[in-house]
Protein backbone atom coordinates (compact mmCIF):
# COMPACT_ATOMS: atom_id res chain seq x y z
CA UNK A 1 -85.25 36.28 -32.02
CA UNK A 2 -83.72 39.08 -29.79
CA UNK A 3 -83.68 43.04 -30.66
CA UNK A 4 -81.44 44.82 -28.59
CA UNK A 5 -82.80 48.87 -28.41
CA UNK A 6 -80.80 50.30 -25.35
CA UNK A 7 -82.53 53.53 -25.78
CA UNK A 8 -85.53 55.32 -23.92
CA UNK A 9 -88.62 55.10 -24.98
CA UNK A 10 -92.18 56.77 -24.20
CA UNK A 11 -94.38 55.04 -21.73
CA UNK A 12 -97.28 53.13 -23.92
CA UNK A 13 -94.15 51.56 -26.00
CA UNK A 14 -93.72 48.45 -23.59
CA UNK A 15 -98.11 48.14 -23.83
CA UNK A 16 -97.79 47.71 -27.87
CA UNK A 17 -95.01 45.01 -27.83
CA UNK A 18 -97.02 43.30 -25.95
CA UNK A 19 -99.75 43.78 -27.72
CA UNK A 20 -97.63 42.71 -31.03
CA UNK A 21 -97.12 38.90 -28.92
CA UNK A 22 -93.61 39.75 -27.92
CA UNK A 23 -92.07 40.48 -24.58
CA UNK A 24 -90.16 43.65 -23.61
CA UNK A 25 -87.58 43.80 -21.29
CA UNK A 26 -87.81 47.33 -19.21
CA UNK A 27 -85.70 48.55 -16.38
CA UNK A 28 -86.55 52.11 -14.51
CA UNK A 29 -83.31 54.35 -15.17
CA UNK A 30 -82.26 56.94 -12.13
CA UNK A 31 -81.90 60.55 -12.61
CA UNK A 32 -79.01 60.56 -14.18
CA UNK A 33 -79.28 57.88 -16.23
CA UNK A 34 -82.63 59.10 -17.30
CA UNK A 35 -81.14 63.13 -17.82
CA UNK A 36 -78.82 61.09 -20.43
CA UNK A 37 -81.09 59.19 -22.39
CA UNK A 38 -82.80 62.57 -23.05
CA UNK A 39 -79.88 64.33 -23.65
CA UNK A 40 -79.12 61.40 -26.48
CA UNK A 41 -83.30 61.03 -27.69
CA UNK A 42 -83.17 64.34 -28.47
CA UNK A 43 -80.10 63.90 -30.69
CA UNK A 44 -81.91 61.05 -32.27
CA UNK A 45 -85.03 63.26 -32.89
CA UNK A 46 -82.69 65.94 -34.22
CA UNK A 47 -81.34 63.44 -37.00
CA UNK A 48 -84.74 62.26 -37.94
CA UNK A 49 -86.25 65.85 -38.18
CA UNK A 50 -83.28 66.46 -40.45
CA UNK A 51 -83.78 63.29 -42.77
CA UNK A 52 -87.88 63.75 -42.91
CA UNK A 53 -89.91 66.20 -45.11
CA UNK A 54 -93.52 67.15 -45.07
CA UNK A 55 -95.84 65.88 -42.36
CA UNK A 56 -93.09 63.42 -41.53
CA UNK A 57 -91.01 66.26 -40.40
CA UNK A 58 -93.37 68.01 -37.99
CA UNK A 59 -94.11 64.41 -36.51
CA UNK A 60 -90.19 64.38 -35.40
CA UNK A 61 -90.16 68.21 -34.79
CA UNK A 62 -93.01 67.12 -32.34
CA UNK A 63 -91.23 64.27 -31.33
CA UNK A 64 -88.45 66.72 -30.61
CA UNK A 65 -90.85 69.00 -28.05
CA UNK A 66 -91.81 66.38 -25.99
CA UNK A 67 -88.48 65.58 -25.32
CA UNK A 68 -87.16 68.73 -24.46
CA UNK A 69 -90.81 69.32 -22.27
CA UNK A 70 -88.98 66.48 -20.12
CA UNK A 71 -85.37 67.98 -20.12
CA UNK A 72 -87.21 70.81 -18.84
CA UNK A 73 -89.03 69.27 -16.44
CA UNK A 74 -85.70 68.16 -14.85
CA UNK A 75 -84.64 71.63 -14.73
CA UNK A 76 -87.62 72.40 -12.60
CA UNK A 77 -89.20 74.23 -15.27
CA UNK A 78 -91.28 73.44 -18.19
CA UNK A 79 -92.47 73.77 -21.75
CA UNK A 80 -94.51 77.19 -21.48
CA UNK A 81 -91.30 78.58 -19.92
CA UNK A 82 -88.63 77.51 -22.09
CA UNK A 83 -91.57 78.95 -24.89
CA UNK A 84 -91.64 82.57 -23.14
CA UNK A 85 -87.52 82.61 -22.98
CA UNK A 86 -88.04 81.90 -26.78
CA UNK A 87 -90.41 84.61 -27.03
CA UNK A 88 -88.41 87.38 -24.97
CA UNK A 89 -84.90 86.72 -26.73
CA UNK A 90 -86.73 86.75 -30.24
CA UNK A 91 -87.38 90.65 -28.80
CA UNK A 92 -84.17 91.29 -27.60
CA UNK A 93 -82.11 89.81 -30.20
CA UNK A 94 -84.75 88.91 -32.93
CA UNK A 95 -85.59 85.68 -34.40
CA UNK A 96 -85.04 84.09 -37.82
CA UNK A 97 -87.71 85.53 -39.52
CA UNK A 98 -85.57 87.25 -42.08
CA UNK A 99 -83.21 85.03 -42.92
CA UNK A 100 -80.18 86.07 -42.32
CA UNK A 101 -76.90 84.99 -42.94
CA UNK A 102 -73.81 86.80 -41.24
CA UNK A 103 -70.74 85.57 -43.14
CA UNK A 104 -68.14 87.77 -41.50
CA UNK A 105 -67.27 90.83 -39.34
CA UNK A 106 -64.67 93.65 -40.01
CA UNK A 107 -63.21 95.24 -36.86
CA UNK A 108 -62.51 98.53 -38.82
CA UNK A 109 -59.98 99.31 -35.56
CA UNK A 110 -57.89 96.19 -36.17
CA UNK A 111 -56.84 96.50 -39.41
């Protein structure tokens, strides 16, 4: 029997299908194949942190980092960077901390 998975998929993953008795068929992607497949695994993380709950949830929200630790990585940068852009916009603009919900702005001049 075949499974087709056309999708990337961390490094160990072709190890333990071998180590289940089947065979995996693997190919190297180039850059921009590769820039892609992140750009899509990270939409797939996205949908399963938004479908999980509990400790099921922070295993996709940390599924979720270690993708975007290699979409970083292509930018020439990395995790602890894209963490301290986080941390200066949260004090220029805030963060989320108090929940708020902006439904609407008046332009009192436009009326």
């Amino acid at each position: 029997m075949e499974k087709i998975y056309n999708k990337l998929v961390r490094d160990k993953i072709p190890e333990i299908i071998k180590g289940n008795g089947e065979n995996p068929i693997i190919r190297t992607l180039n850059d921009n194949e590769y820039k892609k497949e992140l750009e899509k695994k990270l939409n797939e993380e996205y949908e399963e942190v938004l479908n999980a709950t509990g400790k099921d949830r922070l295993e996709e929200l940390a599924d979720m980092v270690e993708v975007i630790k290699y979409l970083a990585k292509i930018e020439n940068s990395s995790l602890s960077e894209i963490i301290k852009l986080s941390e200066a916009k949260s004090m220029k603009r805030g963060a989320f901390d108090k929940k708020i919900f902006l439904e609407k702005v008046i332009d009192e001049d436009r009326k």
